[in-house]
Each structure stands twice: as structure tokens, then as C-alpha cells.
C-alpha atoms as a PDB file:
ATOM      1  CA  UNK A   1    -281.361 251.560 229.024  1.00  0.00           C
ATOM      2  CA  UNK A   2    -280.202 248.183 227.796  1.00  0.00           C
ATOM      3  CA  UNK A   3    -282.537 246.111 225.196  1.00  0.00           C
ATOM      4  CA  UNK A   4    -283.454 243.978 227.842  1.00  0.00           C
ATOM      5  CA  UNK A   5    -284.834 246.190 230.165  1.00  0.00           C
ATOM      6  CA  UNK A   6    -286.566 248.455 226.915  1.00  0.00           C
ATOM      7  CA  UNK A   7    -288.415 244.744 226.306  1.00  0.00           C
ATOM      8  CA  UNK A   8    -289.391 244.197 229.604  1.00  0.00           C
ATOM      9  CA  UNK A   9    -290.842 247.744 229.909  1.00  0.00           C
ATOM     10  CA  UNK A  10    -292.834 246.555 226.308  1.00  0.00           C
ATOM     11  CA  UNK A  11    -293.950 243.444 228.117  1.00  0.00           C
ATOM     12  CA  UNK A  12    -295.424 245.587 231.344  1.00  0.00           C
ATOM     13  CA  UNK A  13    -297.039 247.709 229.029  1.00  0.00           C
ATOM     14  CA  UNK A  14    -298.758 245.110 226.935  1.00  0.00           C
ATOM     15  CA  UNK A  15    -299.872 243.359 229.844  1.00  0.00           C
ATOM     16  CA  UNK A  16    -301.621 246.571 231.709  1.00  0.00           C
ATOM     17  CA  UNK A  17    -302.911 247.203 228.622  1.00  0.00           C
ATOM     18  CA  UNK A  18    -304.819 243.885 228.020  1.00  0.00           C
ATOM     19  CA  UNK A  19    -305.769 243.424 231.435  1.00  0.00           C
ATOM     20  CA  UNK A  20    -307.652 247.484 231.229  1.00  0.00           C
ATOM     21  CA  UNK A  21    -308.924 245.874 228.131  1.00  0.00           C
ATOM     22  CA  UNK A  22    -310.015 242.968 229.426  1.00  0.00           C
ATOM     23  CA  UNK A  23    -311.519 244.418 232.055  1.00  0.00           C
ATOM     24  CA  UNK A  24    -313.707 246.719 229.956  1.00  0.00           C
ATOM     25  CA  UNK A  25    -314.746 244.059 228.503  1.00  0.00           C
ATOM     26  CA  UNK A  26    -315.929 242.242 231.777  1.00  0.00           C
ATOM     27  CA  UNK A  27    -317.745 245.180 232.255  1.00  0.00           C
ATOM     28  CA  UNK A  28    -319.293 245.804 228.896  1.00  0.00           C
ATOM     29  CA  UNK A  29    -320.981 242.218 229.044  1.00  0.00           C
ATOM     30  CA  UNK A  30    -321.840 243.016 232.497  1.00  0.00           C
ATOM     31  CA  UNK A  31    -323.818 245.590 232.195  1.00  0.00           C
ATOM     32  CA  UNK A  32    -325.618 243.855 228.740  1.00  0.00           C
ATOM     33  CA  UNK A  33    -326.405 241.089 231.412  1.00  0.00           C
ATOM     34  CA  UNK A  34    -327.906 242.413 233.899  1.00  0.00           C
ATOM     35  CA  UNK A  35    -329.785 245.031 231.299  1.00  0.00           C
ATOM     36  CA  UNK A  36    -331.282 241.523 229.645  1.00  0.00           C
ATOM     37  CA  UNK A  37    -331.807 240.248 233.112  1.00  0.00           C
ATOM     38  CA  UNK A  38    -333.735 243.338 234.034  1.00  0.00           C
ATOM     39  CA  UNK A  39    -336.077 243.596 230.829  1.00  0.00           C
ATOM     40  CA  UNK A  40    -337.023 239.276 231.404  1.00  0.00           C
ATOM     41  CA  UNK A  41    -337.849 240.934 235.197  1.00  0.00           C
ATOM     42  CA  UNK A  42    -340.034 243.487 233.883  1.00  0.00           C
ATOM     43  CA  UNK A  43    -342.029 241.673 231.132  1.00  0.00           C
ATOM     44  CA  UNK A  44    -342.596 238.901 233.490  1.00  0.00           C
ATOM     45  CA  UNK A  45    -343.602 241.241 236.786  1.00  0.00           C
ATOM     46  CA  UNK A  46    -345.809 243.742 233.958  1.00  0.00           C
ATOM     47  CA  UNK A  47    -346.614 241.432 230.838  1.00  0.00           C
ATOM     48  CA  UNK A  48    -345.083 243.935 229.066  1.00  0.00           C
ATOM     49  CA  UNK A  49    -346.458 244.422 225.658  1.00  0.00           C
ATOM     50  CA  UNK A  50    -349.094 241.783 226.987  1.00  0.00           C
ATOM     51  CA  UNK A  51    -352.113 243.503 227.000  1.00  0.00           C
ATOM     52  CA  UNK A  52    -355.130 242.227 226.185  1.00  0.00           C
ATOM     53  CA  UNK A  53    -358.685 243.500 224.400  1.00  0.00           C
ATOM     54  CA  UNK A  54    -361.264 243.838 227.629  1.00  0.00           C
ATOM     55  CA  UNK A  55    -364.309 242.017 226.183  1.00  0.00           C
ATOM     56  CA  UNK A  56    -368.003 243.454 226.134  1.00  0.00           C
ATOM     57  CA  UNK A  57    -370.003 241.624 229.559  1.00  0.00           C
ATOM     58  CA  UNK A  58    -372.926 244.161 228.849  1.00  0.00           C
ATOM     59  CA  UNK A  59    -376.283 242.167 228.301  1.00  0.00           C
ATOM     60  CA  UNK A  60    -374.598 238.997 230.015  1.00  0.00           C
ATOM     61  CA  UNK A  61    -375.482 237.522 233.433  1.00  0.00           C
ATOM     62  CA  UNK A  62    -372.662 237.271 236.039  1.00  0.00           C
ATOM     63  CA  UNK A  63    -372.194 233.703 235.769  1.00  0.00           C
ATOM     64  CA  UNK A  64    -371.426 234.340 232.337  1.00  0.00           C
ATOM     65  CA  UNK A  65    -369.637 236.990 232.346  1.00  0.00           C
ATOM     66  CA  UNK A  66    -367.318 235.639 235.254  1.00  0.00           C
ATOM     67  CA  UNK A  67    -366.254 232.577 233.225  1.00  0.00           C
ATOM     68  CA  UNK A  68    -365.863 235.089 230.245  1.00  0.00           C
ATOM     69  CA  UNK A  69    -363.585 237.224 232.151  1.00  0.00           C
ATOM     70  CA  UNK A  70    -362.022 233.617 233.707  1.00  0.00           C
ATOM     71  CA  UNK A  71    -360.739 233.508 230.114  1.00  0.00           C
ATOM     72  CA  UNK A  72    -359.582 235.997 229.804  1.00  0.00           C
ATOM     73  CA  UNK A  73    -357.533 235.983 233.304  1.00  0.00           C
ATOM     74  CA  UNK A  74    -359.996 239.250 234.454  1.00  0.00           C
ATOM     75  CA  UNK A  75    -361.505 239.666 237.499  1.00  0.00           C
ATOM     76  CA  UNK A  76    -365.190 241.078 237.796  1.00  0.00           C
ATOM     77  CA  UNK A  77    -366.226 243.290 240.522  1.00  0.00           C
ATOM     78  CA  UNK A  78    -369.949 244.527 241.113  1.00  0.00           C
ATOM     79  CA  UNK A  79    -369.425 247.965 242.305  1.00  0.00           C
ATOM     80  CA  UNK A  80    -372.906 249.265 241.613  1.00  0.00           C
ATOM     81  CA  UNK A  81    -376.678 248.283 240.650  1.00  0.00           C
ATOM     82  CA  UNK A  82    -379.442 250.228 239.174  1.00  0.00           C
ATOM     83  CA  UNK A  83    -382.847 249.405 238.031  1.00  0.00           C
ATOM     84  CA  UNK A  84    -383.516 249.266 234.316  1.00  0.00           C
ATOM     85  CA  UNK A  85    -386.770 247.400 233.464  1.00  0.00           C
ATOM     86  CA  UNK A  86    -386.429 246.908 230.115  1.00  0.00           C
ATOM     87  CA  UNK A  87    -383.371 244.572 230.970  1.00  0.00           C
ATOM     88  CA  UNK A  88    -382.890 241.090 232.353  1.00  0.00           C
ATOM     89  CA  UNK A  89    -382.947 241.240 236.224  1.00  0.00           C
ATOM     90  CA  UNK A  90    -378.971 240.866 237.058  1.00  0.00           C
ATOM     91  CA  UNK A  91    -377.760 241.139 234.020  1.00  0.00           C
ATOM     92  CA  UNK A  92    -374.663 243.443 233.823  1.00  0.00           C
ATOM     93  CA  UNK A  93    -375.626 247.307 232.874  1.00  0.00           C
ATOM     94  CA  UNK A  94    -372.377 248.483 232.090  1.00  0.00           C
ATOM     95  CA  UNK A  95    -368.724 247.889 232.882  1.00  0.00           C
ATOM     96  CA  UNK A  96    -365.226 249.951 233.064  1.00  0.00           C
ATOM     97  CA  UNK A  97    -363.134 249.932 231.742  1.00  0.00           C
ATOM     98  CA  UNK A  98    -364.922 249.732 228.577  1.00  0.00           C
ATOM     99  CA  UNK A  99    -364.861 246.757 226.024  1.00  0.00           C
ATOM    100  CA  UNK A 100    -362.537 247.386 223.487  1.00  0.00           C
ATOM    101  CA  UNK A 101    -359.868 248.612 226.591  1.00  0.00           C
ATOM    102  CA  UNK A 102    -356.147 247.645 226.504  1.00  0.00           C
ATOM    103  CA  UNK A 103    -355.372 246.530 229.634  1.00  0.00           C
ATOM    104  CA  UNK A 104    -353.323 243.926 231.178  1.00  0.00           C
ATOM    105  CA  UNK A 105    -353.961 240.465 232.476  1.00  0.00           C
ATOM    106  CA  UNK A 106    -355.541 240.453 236.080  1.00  0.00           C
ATOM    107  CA  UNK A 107    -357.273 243.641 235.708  1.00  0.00           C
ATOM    108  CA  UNK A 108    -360.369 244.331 238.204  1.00  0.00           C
ATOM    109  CA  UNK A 109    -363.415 245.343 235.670  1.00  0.00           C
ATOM    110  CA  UNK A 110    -365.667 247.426 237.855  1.00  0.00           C
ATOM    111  CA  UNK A 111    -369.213 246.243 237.237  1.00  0.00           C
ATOM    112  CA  UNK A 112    -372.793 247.834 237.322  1.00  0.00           C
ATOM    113  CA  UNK A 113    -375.279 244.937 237.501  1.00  0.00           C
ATOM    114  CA  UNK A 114    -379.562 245.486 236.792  1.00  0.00           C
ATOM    115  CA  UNK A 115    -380.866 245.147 240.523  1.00  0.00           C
ATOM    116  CA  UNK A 116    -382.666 241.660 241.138  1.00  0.00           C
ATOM    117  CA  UNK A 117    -385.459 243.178 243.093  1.00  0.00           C
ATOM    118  CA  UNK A 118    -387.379 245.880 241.531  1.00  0.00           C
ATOM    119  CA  UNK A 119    -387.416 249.165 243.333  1.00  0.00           C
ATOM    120  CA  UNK A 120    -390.299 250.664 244.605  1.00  0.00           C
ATOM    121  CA  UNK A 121    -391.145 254.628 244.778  1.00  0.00           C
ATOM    122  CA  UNK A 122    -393.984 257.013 246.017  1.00  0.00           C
ATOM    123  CA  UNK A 123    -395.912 258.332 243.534  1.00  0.00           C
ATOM    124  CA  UNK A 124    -395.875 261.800 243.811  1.00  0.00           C
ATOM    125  CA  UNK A 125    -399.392 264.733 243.106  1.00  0.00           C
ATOM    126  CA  UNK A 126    -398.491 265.911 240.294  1.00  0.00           C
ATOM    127  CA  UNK A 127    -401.913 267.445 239.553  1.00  0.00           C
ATOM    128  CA  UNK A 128    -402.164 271.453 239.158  1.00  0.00           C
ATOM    129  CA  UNK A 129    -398.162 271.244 237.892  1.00  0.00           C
ATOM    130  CA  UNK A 130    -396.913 272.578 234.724  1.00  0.00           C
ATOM    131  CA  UNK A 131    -396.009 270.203 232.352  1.00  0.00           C
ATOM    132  CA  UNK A 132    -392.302 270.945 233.213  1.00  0.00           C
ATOM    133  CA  UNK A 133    -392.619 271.121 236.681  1.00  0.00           C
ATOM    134  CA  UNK A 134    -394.605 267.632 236.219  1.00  0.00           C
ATOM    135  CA  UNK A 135    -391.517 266.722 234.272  1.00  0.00           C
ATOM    136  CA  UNK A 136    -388.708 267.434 236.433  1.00  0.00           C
ATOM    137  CA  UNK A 137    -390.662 265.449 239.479  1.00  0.00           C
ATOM    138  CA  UNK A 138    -390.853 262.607 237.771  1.00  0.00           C
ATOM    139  CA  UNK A 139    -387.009 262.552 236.922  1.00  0.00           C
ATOM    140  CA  UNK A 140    -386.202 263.402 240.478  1.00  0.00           C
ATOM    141  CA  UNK A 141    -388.307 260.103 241.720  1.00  0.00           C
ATOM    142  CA  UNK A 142    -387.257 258.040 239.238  1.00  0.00           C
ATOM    143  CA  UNK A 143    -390.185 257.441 237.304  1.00  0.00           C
ATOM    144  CA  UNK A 144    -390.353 258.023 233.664  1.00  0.00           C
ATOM    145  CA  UNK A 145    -393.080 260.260 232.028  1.00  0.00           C
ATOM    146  CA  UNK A 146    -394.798 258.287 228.701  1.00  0.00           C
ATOM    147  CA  UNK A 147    -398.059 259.750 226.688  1.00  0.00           C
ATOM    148  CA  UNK A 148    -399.372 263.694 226.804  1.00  0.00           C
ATOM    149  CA  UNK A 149    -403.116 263.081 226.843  1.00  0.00           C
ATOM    150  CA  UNK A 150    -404.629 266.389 226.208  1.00  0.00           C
ATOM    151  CA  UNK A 151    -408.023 267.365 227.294  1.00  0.00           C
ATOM    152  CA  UNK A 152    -409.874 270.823 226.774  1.00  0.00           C
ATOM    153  CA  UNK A 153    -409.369 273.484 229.677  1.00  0.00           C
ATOM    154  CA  UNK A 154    -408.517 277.254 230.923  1.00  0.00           C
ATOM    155  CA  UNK A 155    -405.000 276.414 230.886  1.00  0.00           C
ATOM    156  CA  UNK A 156    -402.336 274.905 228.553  1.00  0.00           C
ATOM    157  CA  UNK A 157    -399.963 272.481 229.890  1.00  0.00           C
ATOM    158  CA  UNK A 158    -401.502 272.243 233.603  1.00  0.00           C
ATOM    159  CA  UNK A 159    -401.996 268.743 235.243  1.00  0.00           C
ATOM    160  CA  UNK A 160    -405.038 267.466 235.209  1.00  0.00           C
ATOM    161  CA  UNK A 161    -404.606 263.857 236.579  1.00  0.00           C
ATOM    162  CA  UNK A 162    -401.900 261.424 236.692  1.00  0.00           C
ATOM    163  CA  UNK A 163    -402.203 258.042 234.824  1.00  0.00           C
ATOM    164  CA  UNK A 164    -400.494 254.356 235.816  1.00  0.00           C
ATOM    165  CA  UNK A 165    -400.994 251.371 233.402  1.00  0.00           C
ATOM    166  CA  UNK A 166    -404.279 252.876 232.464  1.00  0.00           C
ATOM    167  CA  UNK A 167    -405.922 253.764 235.525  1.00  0.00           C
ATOM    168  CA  UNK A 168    -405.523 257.312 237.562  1.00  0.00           C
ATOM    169  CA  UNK A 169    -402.817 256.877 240.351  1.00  0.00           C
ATOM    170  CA  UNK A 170    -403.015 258.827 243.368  1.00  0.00           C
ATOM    171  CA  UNK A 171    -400.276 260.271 244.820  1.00  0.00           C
ATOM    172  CA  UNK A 172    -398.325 258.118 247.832  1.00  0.00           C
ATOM    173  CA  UNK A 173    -399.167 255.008 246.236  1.00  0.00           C
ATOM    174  CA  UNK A 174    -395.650 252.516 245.872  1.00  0.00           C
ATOM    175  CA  UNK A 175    -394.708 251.615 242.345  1.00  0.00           C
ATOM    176  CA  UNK A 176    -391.871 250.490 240.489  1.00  0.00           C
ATOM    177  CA  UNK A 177    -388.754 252.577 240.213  1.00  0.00           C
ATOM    178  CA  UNK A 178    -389.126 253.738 236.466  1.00  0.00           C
ATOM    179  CA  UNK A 179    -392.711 253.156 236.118  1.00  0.00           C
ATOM    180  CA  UNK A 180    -394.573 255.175 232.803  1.00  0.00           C
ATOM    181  CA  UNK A 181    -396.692 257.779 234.299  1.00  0.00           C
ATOM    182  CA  UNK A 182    -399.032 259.641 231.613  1.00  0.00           C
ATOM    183  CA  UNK A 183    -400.489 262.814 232.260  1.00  0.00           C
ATOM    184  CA  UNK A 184    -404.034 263.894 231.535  1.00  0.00           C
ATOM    185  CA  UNK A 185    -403.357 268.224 230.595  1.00  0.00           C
ATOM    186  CA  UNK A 186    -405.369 271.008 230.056  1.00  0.00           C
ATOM    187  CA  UNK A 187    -405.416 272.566 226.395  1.00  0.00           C
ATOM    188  CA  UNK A 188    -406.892 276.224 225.716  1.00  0.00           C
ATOM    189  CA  UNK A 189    -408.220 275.858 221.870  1.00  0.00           C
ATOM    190  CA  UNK A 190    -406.204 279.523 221.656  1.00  0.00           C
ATOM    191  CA  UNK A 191    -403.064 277.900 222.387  1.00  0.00           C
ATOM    192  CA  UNK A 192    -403.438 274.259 221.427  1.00  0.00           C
ATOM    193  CA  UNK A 193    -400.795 274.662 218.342  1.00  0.00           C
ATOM    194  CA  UNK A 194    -396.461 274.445 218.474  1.00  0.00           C
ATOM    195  CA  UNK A 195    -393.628 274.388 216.588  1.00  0.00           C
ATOM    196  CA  UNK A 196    -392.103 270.642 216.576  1.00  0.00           C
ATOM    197  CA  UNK A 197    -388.599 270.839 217.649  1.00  0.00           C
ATOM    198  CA  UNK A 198    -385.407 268.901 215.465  1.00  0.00           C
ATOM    199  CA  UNK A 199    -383.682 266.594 217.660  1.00  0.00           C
ATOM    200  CA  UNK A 200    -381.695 264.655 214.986  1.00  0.00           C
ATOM    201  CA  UNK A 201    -378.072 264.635 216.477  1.00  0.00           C
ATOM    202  CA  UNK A 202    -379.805 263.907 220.061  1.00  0.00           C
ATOM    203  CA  UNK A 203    -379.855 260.636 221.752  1.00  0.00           C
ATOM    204  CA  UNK A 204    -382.856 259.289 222.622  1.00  0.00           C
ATOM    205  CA  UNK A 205    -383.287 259.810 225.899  1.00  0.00           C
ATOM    206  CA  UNK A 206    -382.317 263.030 225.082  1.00  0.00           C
ATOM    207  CA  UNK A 207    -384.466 263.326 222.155  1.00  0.00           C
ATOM    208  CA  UNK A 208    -387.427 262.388 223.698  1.00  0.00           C
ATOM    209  CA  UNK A 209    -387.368 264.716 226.563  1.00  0.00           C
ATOM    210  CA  UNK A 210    -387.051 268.141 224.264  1.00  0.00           C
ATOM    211  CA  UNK A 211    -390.284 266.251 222.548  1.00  0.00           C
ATOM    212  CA  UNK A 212    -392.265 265.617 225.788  1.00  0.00           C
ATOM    213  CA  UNK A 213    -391.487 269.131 226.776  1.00  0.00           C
ATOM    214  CA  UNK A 214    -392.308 270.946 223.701  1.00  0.00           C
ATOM    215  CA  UNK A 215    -396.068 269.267 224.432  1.00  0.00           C
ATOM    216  CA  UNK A 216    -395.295 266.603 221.448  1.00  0.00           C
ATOM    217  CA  UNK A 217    -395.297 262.326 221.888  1.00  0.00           C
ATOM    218  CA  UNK A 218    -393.225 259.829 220.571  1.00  0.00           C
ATOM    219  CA  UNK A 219    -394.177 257.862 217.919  1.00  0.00           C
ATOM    220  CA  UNK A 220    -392.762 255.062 216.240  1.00  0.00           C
ATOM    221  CA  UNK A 221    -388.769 254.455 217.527  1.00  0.00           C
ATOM    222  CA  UNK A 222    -387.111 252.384 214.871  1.00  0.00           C
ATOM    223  CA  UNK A 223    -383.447 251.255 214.973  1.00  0.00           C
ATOM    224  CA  UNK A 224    -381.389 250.514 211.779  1.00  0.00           C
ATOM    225  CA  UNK A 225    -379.140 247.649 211.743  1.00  0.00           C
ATOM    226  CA  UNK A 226    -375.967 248.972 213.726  1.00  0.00           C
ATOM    227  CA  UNK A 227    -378.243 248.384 216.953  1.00  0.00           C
ATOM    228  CA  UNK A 228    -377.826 245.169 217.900  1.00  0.00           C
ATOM    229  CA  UNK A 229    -378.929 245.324 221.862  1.00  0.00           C
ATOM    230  CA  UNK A 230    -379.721 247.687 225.003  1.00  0.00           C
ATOM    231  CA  UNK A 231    -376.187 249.218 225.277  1.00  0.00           C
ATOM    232  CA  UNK A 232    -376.486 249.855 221.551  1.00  0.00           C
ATOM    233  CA  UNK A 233    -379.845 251.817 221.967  1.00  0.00           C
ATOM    234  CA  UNK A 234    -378.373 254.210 224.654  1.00  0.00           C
ATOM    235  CA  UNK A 235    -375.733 254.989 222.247  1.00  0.00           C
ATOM    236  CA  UNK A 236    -377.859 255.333 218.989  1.00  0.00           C
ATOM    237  CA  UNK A 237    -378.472 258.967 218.060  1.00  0.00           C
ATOM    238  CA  UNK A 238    -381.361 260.455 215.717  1.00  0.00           C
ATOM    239  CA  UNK A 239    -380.482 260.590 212.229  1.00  0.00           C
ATOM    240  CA  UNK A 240    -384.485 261.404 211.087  1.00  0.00           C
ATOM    241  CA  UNK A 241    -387.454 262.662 212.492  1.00  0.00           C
ATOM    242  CA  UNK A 242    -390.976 262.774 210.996  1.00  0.00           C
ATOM    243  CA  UNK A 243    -392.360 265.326 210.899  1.00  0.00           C
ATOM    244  CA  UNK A 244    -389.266 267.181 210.547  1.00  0.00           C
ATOM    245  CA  UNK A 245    -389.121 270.890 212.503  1.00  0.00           C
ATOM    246  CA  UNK A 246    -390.121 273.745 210.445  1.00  0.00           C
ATOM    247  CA  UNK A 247    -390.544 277.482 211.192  1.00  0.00           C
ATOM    248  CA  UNK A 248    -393.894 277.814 209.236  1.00  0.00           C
ATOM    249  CA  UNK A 249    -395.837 274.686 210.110  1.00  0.00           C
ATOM    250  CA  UNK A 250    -396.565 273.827 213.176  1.00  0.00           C
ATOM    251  CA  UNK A 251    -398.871 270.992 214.807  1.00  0.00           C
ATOM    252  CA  UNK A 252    -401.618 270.305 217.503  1.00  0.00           C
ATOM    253  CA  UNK A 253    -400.096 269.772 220.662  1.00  0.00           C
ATOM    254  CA  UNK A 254    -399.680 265.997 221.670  1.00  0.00           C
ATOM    255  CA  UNK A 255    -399.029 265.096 218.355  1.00  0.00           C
ATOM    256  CA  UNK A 256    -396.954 261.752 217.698  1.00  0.00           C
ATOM    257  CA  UNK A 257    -393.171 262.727 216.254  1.00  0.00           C
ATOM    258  CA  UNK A 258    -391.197 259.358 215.340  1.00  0.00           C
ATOM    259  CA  UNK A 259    -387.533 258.641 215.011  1.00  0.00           C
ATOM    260  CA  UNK A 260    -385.055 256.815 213.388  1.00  0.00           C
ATOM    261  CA  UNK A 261    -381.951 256.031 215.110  1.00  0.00           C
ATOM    262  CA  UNK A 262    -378.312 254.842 214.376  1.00  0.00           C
ATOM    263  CA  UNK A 263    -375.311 254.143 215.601  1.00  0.00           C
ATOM    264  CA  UNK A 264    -373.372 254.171 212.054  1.00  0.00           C
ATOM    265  CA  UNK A 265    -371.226 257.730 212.141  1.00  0.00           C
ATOM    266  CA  UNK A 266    -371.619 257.821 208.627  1.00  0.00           C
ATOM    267  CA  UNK A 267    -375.591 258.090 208.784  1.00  0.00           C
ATOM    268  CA  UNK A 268    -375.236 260.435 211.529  1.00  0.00           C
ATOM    269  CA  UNK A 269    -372.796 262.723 210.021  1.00  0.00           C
ATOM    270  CA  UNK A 270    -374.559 262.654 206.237  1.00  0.00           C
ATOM    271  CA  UNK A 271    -378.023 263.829 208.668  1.00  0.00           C
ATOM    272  CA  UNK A 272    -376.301 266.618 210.049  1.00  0.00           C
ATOM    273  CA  UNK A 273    -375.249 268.125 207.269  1.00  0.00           C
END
């Protein structure tokens, strides 16, 4: 092989190699491209890494709340209503996700509005129950038992009458959903005395149910400073209770137990220990 032909054979060479090069190279920026091109795709089509803090719309009513979620590019949906009468007629009982949520723009917040109309229910006989039986009636009708009023009898705990706003309510009589009911109950003077039970760590709801059952009232219901509205007050659990449970002591039934409430962990965990 003459020079010539050894330096054309170097040229051929050089060239297939530069064009394999320059080919990976086509392909290397390629593929960067259309990996860019794909991640601009997917942040715009997900707002990736755009998620945004769901705001609290408990307590609001759903004009308000509707511009708030406007704002925040949310849509509202009323899924659900209930009857709470302790709370603005409309106003929005609770929400999911929950406020504080990371979610993304254009998210559908399923709402639970207060009813606008009250609901009515039949008052139910309740006379010649137990006080538990009594109990769990009430909670199936939706009514809400308030004050133990105890009055000498036989038997301990047995319904004597049914109370409604101050009067005696006969049963099939149409009241609001949630209504206080108080019950009028027997009390033997040979078994008029109980133990009163320690609910700290309970919610109130909660709370006050073990203390209805356990034939003792509520009292005063304070809330420290971490309770700023309704939701709060759901959420608030008993830190103290006076007078406190003891195995020795024990108190005339119907007798008045009150609690103090908190959301603050740190109250709640120092009280439980």
C-alpha cells in the first residue's frame, strides 16, 4: 500500500469517526431536549411543586368562604348538612380536606354546611327508663340529654318525667333536632351516693357523657386561650376536673363536676402525667 492510499484510508477513518461522534452528540442534546421539554409539560399540566396551604372555611358562611377559596383558585362543594344549634344557620361545619392540607390549585374541598332550617324530631316516653336506656334514646333521636334532676323514690336512676325548656314534654310532641331534654329520676336515700369518674384526657362530648351516666352534671365548662371558636371546642380535651375522681370520697348523685379544657398539647400532656 502506497502513502497515498495509507492517507486516504486515514481520511475515511477520521471522517466515520466524527460523523459517529457527531451523531452522538445529536443525540445526547436530543434526548436533554425533549427531557426539559417534558418536565415544562409536567409542571405546567400538575403545578408541580405548586401546592398550596388549604385554608380553614370552618365558622364562615358560603359566600365567604367561596370568594376565600376564589383566592385561592379552590372550588367549594357542599356535600353534606347537619344541624348544630349552637352555630350560625349555614355556616360551614367542617371541610376536607382539612385546613392546613397540601394540595394543588383547583382542588374540590368537600363541604359540610349547618342546615338553614332547623330539624324537627318526636319526642320520645322516656318515663320508667333507666337512666342509660333514657340515654341511648336520646342519642338515637338526636336530642341531647342536659340536667339530672333527682327526686326521692323506690328506685335509683328510673325516669320519672321528661323535661323541655322547663316544662314536662310528653312524648310525640315535634321539637328541634338537638333539643336539651332533662330528666326528673328516682333516688333511693340507700343508694343516692357514687364515685365521680376522671375524664381528663376525654373530649367533651366525650367527657360529659361518662359524667351524665355515672348520675353526675356538668358544671362550669371553661376554655383556656388555645380555643378560639366552635371547631376549636370539639377538639379541646380535659386537662382538669373539679372535683377530681377519688376511690375514697364519693358524692351525692347529681352533683355538678366542672371542666377545664385545652387544646395546647403541652397542658394536656403535663395533666396526664
Amino acid at each position: 500500500m502506497n502513502s497515498k492510499d495509507s492517507e486516504n484510508q486515514k481520511k475515511g477513518f477520521l471522517s466515520k469517526y466524527n460523523w459517529i461522534v457527531k451523531n452522538l452528540l445529536m443525540a445526547v442534546v436530543l434526548v436533554a431536549t425533549l427531557f426539559i421539554v417534558v418536565n415544562i409539560y409536567l409542571n405546567l399540566a400538575t403545578h408541580h411543586n405548586k401546592e398550596i396551604e388549604v385554608p380553614d372555611f370552618t365558622n364562615m358562611n358560603l359566600e365567604d368562604a367561596k370568594k376565600l377559596a376564589d383566592g385561592y383558585k379552590l372550588e367549594l362543594d357542599v356535600t353534606d348538612s347537619v344541624y348544630i344549634p349552637r352555630m350560625e344557620r349555614g355556616y360551614i361545619y367542617s371541610q376536607n380536606p382539612k385546613a392546613g392540607s397540601k394540595v394543588k390549585k383547583g382542588r374540590r374541598i368537600l363541604i359540610t354546611q349547618n342546615a338553614v332550617e332547623e330539624k324537627k324530631v318526636e319526642m320520645p316516653s322516656l318515663v320508667g327508663y333507666s337512666l342509660r336506656q333514657a340515654m341511648t334514646v336520646l342519642a338515637s333521636k338526636g336530642l341531647t340529654l342536659g340536667k339530672l334532676i333527682y327526686k326521692n323514690d323506690i328506685a335509683t336512676n328510673n325516669v320519672l318525667s321528661q323535661q323541655y325548656k322547663g316544662r314536662i314534654i310528653e312524648a310525640g310532641e315535634m321539637i328541634p333536632s338537638q333539643s336539651v331534654i332533662n330528666l326528673v329520676l328516682g333516688l333511693n336515700p340507700n343508694d343516692d351516693q357514687a364515685f365521680v369518674p376522671y375524664v381528663v384526657g376525654y373530649k367533651y362530648n366525650v367527657a360529659k357523657d361518662v359524667l351524665l351516666e355515672n348520675s353526675f352534671n356538668i358544671g362550669r365548662v371553661r376554655f383556656d386561650e388555645s380555643v378560639v371558636n366552635y371547631s376549636d371546642s370539639l377538639d379541646a380535651v380535659v386537662y382538669r376536673q373539679t372535683p377530681t375522681t377519688s376511690n375514697t370520697t364519693s358524692y351525692k348523685r347529681g352533683h355538678t363536676v366542672n371542666l377545664f379544657l385545652s387544646k395546647d398539647p403541652e397542658k394536656i400532656n403535663s395533666a396526664n402525667e
